[in-house]
Protein backbone atom coordinates (compact mmCIF):
# COMPACT_ATOMS: atom_id res chain seq x y z
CA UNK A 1 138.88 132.21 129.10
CA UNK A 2 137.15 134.19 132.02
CA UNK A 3 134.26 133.22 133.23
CA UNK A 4 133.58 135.28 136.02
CA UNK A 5 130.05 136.32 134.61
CA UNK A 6 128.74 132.76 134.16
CA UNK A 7 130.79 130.78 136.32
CA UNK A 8 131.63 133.50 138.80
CA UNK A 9 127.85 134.01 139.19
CA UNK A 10 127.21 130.87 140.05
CA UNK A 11 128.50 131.46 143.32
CA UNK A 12 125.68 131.27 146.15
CA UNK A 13 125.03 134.84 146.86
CA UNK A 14 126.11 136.18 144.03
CA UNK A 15 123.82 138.25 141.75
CA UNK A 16 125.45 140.95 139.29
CA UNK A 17 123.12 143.73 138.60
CA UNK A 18 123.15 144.74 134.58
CA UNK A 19 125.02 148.29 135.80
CA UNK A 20 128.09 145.93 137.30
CA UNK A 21 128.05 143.48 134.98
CA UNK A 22 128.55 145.66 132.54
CA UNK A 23 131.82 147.20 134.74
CA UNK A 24 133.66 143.87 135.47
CA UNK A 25 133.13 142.78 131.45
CA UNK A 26 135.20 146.26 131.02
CA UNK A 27 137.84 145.37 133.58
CA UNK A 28 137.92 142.32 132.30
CA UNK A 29 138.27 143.51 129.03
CA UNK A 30 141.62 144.94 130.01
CA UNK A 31 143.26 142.06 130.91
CA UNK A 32 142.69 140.70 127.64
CA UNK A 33 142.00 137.09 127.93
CA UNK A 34 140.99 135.38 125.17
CA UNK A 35 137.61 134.95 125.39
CA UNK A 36 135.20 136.52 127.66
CA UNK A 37 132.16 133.73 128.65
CA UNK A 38 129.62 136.63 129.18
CA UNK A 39 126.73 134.26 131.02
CA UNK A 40 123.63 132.41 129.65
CA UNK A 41 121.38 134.70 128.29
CA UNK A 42 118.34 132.56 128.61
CA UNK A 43 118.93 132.99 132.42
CA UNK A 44 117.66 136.39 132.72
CA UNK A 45 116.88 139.81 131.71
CA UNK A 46 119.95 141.22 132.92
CA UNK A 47 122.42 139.08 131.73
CA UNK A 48 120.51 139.22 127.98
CA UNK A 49 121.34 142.74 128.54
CA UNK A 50 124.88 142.48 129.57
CA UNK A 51 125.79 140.13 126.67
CA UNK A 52 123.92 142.46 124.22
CA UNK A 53 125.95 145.77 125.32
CA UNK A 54 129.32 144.32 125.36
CA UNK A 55 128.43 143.08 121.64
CA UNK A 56 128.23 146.78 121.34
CA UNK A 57 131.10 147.51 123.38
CA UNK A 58 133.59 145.52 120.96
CA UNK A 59 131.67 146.62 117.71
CA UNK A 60 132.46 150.26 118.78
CA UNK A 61 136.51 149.54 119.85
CA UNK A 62 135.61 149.73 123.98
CA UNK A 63 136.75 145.85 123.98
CA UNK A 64 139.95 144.66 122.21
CA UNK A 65 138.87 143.06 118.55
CA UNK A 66 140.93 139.89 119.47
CA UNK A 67 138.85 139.07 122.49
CA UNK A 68 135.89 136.19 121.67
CA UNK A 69 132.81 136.76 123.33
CA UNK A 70 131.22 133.78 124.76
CA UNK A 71 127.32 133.36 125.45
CA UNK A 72 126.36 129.93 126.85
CA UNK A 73 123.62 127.71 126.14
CA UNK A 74 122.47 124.20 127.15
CA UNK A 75 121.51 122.22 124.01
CA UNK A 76 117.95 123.48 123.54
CA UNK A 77 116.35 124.82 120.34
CA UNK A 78 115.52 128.06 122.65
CA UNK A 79 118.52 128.70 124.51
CA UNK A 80 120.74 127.83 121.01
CA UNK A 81 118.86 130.53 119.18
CA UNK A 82 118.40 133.08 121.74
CA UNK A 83 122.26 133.13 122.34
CA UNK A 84 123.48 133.40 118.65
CA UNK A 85 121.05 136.17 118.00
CA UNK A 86 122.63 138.37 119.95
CA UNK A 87 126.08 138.02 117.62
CA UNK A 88 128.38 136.77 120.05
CA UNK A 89 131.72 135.43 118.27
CA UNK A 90 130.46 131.73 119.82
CA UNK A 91 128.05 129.72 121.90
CA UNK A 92 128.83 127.48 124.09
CA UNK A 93 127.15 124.47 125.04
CA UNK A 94 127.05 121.59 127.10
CA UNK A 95 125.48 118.26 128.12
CA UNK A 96 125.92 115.81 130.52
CA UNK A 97 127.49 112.87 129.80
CA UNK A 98 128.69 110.69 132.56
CA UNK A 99 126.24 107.79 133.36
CA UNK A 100 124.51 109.47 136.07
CA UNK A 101 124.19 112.75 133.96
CA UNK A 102 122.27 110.56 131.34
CA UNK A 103 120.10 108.86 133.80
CA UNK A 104 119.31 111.48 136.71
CA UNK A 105 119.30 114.42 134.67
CA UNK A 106 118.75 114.33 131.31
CA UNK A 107 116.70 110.79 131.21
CA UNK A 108 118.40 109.62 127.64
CA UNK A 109 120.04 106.53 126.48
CA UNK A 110 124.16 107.20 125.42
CA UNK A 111 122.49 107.22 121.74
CA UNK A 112 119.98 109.73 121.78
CA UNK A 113 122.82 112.10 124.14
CA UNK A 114 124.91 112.10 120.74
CA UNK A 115 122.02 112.49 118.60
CA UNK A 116 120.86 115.42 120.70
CA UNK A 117 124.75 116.95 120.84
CA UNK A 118 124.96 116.50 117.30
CA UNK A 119 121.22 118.90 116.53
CA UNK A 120 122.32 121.49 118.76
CA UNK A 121 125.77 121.60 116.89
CA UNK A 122 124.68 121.98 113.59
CA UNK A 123 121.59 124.16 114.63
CA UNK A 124 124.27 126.78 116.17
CA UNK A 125 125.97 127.11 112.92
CA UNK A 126 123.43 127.45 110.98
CA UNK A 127 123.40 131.06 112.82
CA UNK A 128 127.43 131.81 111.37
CA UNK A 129 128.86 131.48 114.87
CA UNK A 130 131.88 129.22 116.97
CA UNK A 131 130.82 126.62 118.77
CA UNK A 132 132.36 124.55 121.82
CA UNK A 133 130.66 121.76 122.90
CA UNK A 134 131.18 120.72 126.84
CA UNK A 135 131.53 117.55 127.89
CA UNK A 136 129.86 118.23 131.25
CA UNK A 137 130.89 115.64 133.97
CA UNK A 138 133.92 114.75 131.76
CA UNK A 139 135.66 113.00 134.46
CA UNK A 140 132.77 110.70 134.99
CA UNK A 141 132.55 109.04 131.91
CA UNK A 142 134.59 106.31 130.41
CA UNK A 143 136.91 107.31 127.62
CA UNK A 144 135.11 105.50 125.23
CA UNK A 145 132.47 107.53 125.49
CA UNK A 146 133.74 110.54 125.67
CA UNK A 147 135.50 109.97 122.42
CA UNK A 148 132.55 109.57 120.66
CA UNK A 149 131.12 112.72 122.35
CA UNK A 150 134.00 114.71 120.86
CA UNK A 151 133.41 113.17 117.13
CA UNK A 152 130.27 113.84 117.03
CA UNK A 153 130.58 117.36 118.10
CA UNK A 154 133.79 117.96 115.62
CA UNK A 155 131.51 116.27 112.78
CA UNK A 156 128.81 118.48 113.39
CA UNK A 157 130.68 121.48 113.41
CA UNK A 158 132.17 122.02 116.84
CA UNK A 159 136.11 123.46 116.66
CA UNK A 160 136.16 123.45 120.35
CA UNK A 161 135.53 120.97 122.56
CA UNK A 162 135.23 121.60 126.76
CA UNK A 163 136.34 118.40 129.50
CA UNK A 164 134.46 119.49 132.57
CA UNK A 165 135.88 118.07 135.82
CA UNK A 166 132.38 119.58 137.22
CA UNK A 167 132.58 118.18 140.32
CA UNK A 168 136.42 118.23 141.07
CA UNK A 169 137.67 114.67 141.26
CA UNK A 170 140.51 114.60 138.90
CA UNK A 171 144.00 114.53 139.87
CA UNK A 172 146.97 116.05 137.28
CA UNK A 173 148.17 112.58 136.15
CA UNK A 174 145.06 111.73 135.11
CA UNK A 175 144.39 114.97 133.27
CA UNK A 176 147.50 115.31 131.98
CA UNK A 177 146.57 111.59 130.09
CA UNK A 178 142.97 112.30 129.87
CA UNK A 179 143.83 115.28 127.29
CA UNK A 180 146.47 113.18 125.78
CA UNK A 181 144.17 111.04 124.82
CA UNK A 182 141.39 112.66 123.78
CA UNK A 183 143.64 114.95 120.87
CA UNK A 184 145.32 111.59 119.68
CA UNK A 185 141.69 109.90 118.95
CA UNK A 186 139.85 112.94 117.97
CA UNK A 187 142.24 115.63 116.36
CA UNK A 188 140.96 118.48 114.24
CA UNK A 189 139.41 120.68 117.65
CA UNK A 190 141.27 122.35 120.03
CA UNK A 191 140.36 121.16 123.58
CA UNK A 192 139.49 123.39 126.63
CA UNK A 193 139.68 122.63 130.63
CA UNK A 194 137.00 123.74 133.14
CA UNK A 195 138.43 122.32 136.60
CA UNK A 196 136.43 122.47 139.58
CA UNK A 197 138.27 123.09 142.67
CA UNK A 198 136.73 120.66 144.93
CA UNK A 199 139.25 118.87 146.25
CA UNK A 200 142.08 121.46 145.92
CA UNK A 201 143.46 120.48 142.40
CA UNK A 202 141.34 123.15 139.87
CA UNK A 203 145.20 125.30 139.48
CA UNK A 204 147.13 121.89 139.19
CA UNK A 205 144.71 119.97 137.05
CA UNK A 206 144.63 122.70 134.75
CA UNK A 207 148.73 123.24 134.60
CA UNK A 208 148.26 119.56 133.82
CA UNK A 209 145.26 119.88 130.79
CA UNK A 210 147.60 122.67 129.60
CA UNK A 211 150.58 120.18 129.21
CA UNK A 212 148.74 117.34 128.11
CA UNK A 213 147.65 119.84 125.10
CA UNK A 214 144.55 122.02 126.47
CA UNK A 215 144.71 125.35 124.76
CA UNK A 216 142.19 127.25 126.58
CA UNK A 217 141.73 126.80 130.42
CA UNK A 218 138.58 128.37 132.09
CA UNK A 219 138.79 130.83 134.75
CA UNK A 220 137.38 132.94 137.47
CA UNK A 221 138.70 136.31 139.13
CA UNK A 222 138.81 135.14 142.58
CA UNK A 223 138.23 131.53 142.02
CA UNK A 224 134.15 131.96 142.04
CA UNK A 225 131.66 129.37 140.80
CA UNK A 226 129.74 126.90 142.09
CA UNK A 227 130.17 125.52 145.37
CA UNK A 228 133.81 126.41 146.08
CA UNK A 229 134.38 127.87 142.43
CA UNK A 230 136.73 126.98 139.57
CA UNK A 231 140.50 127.86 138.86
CA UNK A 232 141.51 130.99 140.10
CA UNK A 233 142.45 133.49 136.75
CA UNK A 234 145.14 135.37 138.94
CA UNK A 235 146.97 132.41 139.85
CA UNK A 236 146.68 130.10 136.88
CA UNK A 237 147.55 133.46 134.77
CA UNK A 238 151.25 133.86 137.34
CA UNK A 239 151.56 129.94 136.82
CA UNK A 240 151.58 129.97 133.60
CA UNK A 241 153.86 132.76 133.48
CA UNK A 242 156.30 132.07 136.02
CA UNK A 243 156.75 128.05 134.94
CA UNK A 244 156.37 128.45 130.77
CA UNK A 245 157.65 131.74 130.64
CA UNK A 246 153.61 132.81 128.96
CA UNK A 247 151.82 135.53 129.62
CA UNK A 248 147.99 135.30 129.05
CA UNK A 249 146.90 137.81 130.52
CA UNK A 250 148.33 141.90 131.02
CA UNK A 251 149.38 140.65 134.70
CA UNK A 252 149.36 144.62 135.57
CA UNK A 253 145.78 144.77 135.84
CA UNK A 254 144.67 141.57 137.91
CA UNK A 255 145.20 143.46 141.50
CA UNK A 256 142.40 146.03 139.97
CA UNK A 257 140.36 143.53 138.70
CA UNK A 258 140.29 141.03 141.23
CA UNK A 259 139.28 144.14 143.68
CA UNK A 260 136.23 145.15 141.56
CA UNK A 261 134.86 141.79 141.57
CA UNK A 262 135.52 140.97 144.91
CA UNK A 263 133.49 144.94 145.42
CA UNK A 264 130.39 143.37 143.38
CA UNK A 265 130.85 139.80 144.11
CA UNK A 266 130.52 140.70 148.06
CA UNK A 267 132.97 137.59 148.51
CA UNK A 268 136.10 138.35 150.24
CA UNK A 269 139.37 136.91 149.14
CA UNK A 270 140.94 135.28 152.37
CA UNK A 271 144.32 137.70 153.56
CA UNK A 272 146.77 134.40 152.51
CA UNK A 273 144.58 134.13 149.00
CA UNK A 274 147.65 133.22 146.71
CA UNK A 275 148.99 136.09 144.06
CA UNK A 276 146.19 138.65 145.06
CA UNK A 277 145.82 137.99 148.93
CA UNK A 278 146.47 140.87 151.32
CA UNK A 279 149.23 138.66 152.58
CA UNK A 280 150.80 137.13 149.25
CA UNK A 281 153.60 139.46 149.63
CA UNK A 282 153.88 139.79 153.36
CA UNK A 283 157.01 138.29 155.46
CA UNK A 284 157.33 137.71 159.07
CA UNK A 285 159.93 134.81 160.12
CA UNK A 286 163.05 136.87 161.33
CA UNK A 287 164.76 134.49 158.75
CA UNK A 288 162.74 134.96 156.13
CA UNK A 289 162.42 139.11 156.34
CA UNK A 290 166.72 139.47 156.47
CA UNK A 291 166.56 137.16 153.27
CA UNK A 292 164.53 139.13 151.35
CA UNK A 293 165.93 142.87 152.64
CA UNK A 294 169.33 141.03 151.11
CA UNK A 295 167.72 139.23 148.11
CA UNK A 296 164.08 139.07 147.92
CA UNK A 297 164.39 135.59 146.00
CA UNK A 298 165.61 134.15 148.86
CA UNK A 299 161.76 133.96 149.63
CA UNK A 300 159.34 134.78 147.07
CA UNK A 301 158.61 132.90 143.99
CA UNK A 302 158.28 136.20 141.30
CA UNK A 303 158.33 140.02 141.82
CA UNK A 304 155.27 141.58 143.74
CA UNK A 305 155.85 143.97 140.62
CA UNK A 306 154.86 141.75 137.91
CA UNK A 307 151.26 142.71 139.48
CA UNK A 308 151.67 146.01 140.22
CA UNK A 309 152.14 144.92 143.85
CA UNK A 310 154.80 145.87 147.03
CA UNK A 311 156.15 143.47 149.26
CA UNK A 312 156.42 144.60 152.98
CA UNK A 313 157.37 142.77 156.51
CA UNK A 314 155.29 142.38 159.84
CA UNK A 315 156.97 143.49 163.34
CA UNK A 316 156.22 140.78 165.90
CA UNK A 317 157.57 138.21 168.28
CA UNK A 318 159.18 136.36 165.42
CA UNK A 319 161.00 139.72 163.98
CA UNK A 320 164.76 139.78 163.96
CA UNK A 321 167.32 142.55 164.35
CA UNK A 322 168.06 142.89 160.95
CA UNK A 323 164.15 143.53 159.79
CA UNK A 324 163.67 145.91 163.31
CA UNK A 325 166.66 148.15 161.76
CA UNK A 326 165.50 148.24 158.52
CA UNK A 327 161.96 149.20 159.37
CA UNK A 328 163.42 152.12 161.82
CA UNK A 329 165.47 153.33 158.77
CA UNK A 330 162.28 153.04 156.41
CA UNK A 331 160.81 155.86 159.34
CA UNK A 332 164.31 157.45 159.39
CA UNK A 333 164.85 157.01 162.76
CA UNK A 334 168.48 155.92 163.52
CA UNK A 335 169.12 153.77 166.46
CA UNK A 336 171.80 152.06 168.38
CA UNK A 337 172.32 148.89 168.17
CA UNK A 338 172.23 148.18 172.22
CA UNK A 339 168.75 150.43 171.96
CA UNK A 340 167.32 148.43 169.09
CA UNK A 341 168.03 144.97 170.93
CA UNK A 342 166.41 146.52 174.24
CA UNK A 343 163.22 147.30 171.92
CA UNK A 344 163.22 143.80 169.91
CA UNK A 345 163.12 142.22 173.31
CA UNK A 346 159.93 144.51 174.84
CA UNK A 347 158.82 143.21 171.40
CA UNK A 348 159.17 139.57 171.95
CA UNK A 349 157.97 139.70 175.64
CA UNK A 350 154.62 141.45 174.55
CA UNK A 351 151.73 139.10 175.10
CA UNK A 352 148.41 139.33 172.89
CA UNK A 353 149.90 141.64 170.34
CA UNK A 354 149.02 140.34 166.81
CA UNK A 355 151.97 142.60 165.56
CA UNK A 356 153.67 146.03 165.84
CA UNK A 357 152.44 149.14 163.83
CA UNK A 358 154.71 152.35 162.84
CA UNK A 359 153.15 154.56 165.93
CA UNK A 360 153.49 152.03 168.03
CA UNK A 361 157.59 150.52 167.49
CA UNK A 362 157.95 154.66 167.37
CA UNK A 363 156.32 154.65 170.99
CA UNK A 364 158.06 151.73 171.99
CA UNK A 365 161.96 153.67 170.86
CA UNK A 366 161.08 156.82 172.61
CA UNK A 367 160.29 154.91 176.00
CA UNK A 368 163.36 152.59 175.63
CA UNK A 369 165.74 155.96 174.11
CA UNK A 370 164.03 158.49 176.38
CA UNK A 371 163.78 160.81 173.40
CA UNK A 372 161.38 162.16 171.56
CA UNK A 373 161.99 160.93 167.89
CA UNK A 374 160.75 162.34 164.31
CA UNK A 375 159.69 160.08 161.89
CA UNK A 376 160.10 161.13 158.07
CA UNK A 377 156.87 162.27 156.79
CA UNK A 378 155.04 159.33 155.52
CA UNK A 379 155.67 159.41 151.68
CA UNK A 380 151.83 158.59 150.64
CA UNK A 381 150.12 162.03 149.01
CA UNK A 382 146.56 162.69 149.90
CA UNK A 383 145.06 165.17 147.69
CA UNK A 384 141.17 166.30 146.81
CA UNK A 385 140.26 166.48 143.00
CA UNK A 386 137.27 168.31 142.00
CA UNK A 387 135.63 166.77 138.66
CA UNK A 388 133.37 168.54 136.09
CA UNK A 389 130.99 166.26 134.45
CA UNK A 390 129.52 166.59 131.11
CA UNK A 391 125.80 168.46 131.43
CA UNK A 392 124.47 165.33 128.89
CA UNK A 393 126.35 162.95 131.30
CA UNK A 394 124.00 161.29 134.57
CA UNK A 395 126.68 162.24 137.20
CA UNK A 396 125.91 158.77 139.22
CA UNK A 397 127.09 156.92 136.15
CA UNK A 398 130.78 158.77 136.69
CA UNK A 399 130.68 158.57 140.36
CA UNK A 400 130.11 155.27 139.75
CA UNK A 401 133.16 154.60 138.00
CA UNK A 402 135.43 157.05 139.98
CA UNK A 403 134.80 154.38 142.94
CA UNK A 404 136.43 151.77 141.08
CA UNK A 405 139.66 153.48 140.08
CA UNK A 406 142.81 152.57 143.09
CA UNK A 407 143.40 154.83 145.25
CA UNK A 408 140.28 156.84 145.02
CA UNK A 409 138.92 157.01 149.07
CA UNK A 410 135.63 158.94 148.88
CA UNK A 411 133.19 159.92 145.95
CA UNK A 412 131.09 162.78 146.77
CA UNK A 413 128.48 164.70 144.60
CA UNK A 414 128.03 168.38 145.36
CA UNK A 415 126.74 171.57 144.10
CA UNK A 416 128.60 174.87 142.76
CA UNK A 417 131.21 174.82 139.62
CA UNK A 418 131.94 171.17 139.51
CA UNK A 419 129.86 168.48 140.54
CA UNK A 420 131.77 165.66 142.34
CA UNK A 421 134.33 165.78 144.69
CA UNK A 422 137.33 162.77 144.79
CA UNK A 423 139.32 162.28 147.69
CA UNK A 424 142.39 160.17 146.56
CA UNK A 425 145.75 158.62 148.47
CA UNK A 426 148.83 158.01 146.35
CA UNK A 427 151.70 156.55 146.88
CA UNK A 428 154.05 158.88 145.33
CA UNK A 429 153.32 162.30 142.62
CA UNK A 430 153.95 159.74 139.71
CA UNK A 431 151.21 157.22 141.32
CA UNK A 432 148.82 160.62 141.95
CA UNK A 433 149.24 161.94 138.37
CA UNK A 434 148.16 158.27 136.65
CA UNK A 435 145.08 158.40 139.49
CA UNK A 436 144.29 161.93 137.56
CA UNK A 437 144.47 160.56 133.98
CA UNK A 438 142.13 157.65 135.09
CA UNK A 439 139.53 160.27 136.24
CA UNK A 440 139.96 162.05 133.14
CA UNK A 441 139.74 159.35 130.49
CA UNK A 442 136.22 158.21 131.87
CA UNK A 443 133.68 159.46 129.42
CA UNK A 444 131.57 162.35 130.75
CA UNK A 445 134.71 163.85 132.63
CA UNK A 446 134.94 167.62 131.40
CA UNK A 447 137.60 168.99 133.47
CA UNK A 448 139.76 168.55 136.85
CA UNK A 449 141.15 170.56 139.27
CA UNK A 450 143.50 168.48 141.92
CA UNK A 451 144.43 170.05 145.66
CA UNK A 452 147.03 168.35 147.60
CA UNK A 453 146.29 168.26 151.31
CA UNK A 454 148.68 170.03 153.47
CA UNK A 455 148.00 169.55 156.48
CA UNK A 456 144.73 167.55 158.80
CA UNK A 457 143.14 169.46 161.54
């Protein structure tokens, strides 16, 4: 389950506005997770909004039928109500329940908690929809306790029930068992993990609630959520893939989506961020780069591919002759190999360089070969697509979208015959022709007309 517009916008400094939340529940959409959580729509105007228009979304085929649309409630008469009215396929809810839940927060006795979890149950479907109940502060509370949590919410009507590590201090053993447990005692619900990431463990405890018999494991693009966020969809969704051989998620998209939401979020993924990281695919040891120019297994745990990823190499002190070749053959410049050991060692006697671009190892071959060389055109194709927009269509609304779509540099409206301008980069014609059909299968798009760029003044 995603969660990026409940969870995700927990995150401090995080505010979606209705126009993007509206965009990342449609890239979201096309990974195709199983449920969307769409936010709490007692929170806020917005959010109401969101939730109701990607009810419409689905109803008219925008969002795949399969997908379960999530709105989440605490358990109050208003908040219950106001979430299954807007015909979500279920409401989730949660409660406290560790000791210091019941005393600081919510001021009940363990009694009148299950009496209370119980109401808001069978109150939810009354209104005809799903309901998971959530344990919040799971981890917190004895097992006793928690058992009768989960039989009360199963009695009352609940088919799902949610183990909140909310504030991170499980470890996978104990998760693993916890889950274990917990479907031995109270069968007849399918159980769900929501791991904070704390202390490091939200991926691992999750692998762990998944093997212990967890069938639904809450996620975030980017690992967002409170504090320092929950499990990370990109990674759990490789995980899952690479060490059960399951695919959750249509892997393809999550370099797209984790961009938009990093775009709206305004929280940067760090460069060594695992899976979607600038880095993730990135070599540098001398060892390590003439492993993977022989076998790329030799030091990466899947394909870049599987994500619609490349893998490349860095040029520094630590480069060896092997990867210094390669890279000269990748610019199809040809090189001895006394003239490529003279360069490798200007290369490791540079001080302060962080590492060696194109231009500059092309610099350095010319000074050390006396020559000057000519690099293979770069293969990347820049082109400029004018778009005509539909004259019902508010041409914002497609520039909007044209932003979003990879490879797309610059978005400019303009006057004359068409009414927005798209500069694009692509990495090859087959990569510029799929950046055309994206333009064209936004609704409002009329016609293009796409000019590949010659030549730069």
């Amino acid at each position: 389950m995603d969660s990026t517009l409940r969870e995700g916008e927990q995150t401090p400094g995080v505010n979606f506005t209705y126009e993007q939340r509206v965009e990342i529940t449609k890239a979201i959409a096309k990974l195709e997770p199983s449920m969307i959580e769409l936010g709490h729509p007692s929170v806020s105007k917005d959010i109401y909004n969101g939730i109701r228009t990607a009810v419409k979304l689905k109803r008219e085929g925008e969002i795949n039928s399969k997908i379960e649309l999530v709105a989440h409630s605490r358990c109050v008469r208003d908040d219950i109500e106001t979430a299954s009215q807007l015909e979500v396929d279920r409401v989730a809810m949660f409660f406290g329940v560790s000791p210091i839940h019941l005393k600081a927060k919510h001021g009940v006795s363990p009694e009148k908690a299950l009496q209370i979890i119980g109401e808001s149950v069978e109150l939810a479907k009354q209104h005809g929809v799903k309901v998971r109940l959530t344990a919040e502060d799971a981890s917190r509370t004895s097992l006793d306790f928690l058992i009768k949590v989960a039989k009360v919410a199963r009695d009352a009507g609940a088919d799902r029930i949610g183990i909140a590590d909310t504030v991170g201090v499980l470890n996978p053993l104990k998760t693993k068992e916890l889950f274990r447990n917990l479907i031995e005692k109270v069968p007849g619900v399918e159980y769900d993990i929501h791991a904070h990431n704390d202390l490091g463990n939200a991926v691992a405890n999750s692998l762990a609630a998944f093997e212990g018999g967890a069938t639904i494991i809450h996620a975030t693009i980017n690992g967002l959520g409170e504090r320092v966020g929950i499990t990370p969809l990109q990674v759990i969704a490789v995980a899952l893939k690479i060490h059960y051989g399951i695919e959750v998620v249509r892997l393809n998209y999550i370099q797209e989506v984790s961009r938009i939401v990093e775009k709206y979020s305004g929280i940067q993924i760090p460069v060594n961020f695992p899976v979607s990281g600038e880095y993730a695919f990135v070599h540098k040891s001398g060892v390590h780069v003439a492993g993977i120019l022989k076998d790329p297994e030799t030091y990466e745990p899947f394909q870049p591919e599987l994500i619609g990823r490349v893998r490349d190499y860095v040029i520094d002190k630590y480069t060896g002759r092997h990867a210094l070749k390669a890279r000269f053959e990748k610019l199809g410049v040809s090189l001895s190999d006394d003239d490529l050991m003279k360069i490798l060692k200007k290369i490791k006697e540079a001080q302060g360089t962080k590492f060696f671009r194109d231009a500059e190892l092309l610099e350095l071959a010319e000074e050390i070969t006396g020559k000057v060389l000519k690099p293979r055109p770069p293969e990347q194709l820049e082109a400029v697509i004018a778009v005509k927009v539909d004259s019902n269509i508010y041409t914002t609304n497609v520039t909007r979208k044209l932003t979003l779509i990879e490879g797309v540099t610059e978005v400019m409206e303009i006057t004359g015959d068409y009414d927005v301008i798209v500069k694009v980069k692509a990495r090859d014609p087959f990569h510029l022709n799929q950046i055309v059909e994206n333009i064209r299968e936004i609704k409002g798009v009329v016609s293009t007309m796409t000019s590949l760029i010659l030549k730069k003044i």
